[in-house]
Protein backbone atom coordinates (compact mmCIF):
# COMPACT_ATOMS: atom_id res chain seq x y z
CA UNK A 1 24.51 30.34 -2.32
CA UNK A 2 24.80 28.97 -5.93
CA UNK A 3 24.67 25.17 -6.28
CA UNK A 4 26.60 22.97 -9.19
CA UNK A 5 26.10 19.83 -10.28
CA UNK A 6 27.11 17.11 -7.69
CA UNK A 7 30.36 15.84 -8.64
CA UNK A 8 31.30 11.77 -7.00
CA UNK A 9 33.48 14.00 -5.45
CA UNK A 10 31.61 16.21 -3.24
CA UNK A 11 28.77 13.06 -2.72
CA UNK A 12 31.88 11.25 -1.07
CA UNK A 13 32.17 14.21 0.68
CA UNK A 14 28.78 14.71 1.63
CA UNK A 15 28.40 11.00 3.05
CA UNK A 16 32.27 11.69 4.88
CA UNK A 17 30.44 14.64 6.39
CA UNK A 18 27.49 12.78 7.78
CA UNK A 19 24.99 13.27 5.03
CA UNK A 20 23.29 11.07 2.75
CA UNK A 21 24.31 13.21 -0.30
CA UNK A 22 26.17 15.95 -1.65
CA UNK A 23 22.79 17.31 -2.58
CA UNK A 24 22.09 16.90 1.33
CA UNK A 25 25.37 18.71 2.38
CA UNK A 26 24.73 21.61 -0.05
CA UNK A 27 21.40 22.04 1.89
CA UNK A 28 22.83 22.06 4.99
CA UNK A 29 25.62 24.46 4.56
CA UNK A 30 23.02 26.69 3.16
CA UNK A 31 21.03 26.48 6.41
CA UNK A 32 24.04 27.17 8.36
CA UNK A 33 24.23 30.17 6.39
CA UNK A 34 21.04 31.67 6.39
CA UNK A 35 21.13 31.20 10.73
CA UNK A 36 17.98 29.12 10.53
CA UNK A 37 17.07 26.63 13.47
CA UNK A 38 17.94 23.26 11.96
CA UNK A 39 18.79 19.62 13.13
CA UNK A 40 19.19 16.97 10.37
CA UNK A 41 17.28 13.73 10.39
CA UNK A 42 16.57 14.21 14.02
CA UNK A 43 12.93 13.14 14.15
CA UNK A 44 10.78 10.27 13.04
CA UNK A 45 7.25 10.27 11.87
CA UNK A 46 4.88 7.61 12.31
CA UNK A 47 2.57 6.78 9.29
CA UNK A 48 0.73 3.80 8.50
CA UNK A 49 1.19 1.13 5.26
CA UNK A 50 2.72 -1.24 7.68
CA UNK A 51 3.83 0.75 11.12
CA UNK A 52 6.95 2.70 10.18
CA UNK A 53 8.30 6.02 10.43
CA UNK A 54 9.70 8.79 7.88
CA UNK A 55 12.86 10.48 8.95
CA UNK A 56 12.93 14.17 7.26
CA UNK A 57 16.36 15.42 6.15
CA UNK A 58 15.79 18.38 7.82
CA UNK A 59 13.85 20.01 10.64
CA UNK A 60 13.56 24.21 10.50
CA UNK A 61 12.51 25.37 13.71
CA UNK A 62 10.67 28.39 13.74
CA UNK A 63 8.96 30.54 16.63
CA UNK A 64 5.25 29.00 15.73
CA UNK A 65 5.82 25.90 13.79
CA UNK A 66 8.65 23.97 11.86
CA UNK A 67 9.32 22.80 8.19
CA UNK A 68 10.55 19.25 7.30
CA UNK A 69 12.78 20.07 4.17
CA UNK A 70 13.46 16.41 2.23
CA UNK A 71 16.38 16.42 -0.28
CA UNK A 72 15.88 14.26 -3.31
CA UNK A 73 17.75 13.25 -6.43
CA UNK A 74 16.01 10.17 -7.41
CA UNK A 75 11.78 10.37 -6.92
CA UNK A 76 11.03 6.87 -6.92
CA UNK A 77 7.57 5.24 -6.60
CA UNK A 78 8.36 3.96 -2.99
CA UNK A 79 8.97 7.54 -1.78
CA UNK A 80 5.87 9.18 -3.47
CA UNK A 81 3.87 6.72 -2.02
CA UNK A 82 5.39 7.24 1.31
CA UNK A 83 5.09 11.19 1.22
CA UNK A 84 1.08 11.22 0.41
CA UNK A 85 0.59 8.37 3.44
CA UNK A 86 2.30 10.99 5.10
CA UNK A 87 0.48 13.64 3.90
CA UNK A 88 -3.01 11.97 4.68
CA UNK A 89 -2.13 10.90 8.22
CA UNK A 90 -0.31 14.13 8.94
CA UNK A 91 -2.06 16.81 6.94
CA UNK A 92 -1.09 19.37 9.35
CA UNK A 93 3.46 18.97 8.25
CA UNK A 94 4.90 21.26 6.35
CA UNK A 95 6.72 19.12 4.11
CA UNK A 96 9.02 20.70 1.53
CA UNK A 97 11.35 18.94 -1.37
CA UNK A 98 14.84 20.18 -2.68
CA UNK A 99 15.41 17.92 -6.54
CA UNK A 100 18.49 17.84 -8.36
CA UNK A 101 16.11 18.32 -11.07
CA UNK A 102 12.54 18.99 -10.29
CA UNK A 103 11.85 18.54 -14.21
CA UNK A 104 12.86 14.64 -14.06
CA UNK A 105 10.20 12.72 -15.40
CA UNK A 106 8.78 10.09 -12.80
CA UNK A 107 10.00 7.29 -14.69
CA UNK A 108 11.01 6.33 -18.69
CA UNK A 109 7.52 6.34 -19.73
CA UNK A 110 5.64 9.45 -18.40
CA UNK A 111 4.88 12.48 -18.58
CA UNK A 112 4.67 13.55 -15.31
CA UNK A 113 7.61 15.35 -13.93
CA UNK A 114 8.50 15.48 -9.83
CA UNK A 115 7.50 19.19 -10.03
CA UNK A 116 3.74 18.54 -11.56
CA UNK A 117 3.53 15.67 -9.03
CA UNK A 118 4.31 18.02 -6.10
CA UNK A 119 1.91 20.82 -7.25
CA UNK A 120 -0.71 17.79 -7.79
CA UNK A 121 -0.02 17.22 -4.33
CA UNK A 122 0.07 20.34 -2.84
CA UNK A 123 3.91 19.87 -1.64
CA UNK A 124 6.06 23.02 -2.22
CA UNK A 125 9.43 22.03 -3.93
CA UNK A 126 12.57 23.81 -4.95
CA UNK A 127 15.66 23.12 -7.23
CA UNK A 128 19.37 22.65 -5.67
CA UNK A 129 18.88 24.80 -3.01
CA UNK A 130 16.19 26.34 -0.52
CA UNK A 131 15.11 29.60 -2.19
CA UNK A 132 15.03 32.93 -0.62
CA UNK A 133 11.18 33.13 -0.04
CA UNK A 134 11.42 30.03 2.12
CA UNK A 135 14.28 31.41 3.92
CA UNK A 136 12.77 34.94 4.50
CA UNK A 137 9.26 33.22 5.48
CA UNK A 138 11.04 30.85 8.15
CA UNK A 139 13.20 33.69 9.68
């Protein structure tokens, strides 16, 4: 499935669907598609910076594990913050982003792009779309 840029048009129609995003709705067709074992947003994990919990965009179900898949067009501090509390208190989560644009910087003055942060991380991330490899590996 080949992704475009996300018009205001299909993000109204993303949100009118259920999702957060257009980015999120792209996704989701896709994992209609591919006749994976999804739900979307349909659990919470607890982590600790005050108690809360982090609601993954969506849950892939496999026969010895799952995959939380998060969907992300903006990176900001708050959520890379949240993801490596979430990473530390739940080492064990496969947790797995989708960018717009993995190549966006963090922010106007670095150099740092979402994609080095991820591989600095040790998160697995993808552009658009969930790529074949992660489809064929969670089939």
């Amino acid at each position: 499935m080949t992704m475009t840029k996300t018009s205001k048009a299909q993000l109204a129609r993303g949100i009118k669907e259920g999702y957060r995003s257009g980015l999120e709705e792209g996704v989701g067709k896709q994992l209609t598609l591919s006749g994976l074992d999804w739900t979307y947003e349909s659990e919470r994990i607890p982590y600790i910076a005050k108690p809360k919990t982090y609601t993954p965009d969506f849950v892939i179900k496999t026969k010895y594990s799952k995959v939380y898949i998060e969907t992300k067009g903006r990176f900001i501090g708050a959520d890379r913050a949240k993801h490596l509390l979430i990473k530390k208190q739940h080492p064990e989560l496969d947790i797995r982003f989708v960018f717009t644009n993995p190549n966006q910087k963090l922010n106007k003055g670095s150099k740092t792009t979402y994609a080095e942060w991820c591989i600095k991380h040790g998160f697995s991330y993808a552009r658009k779309e969930i790529p074949e490899s992660w489809i064929k590996l969670l089939s």
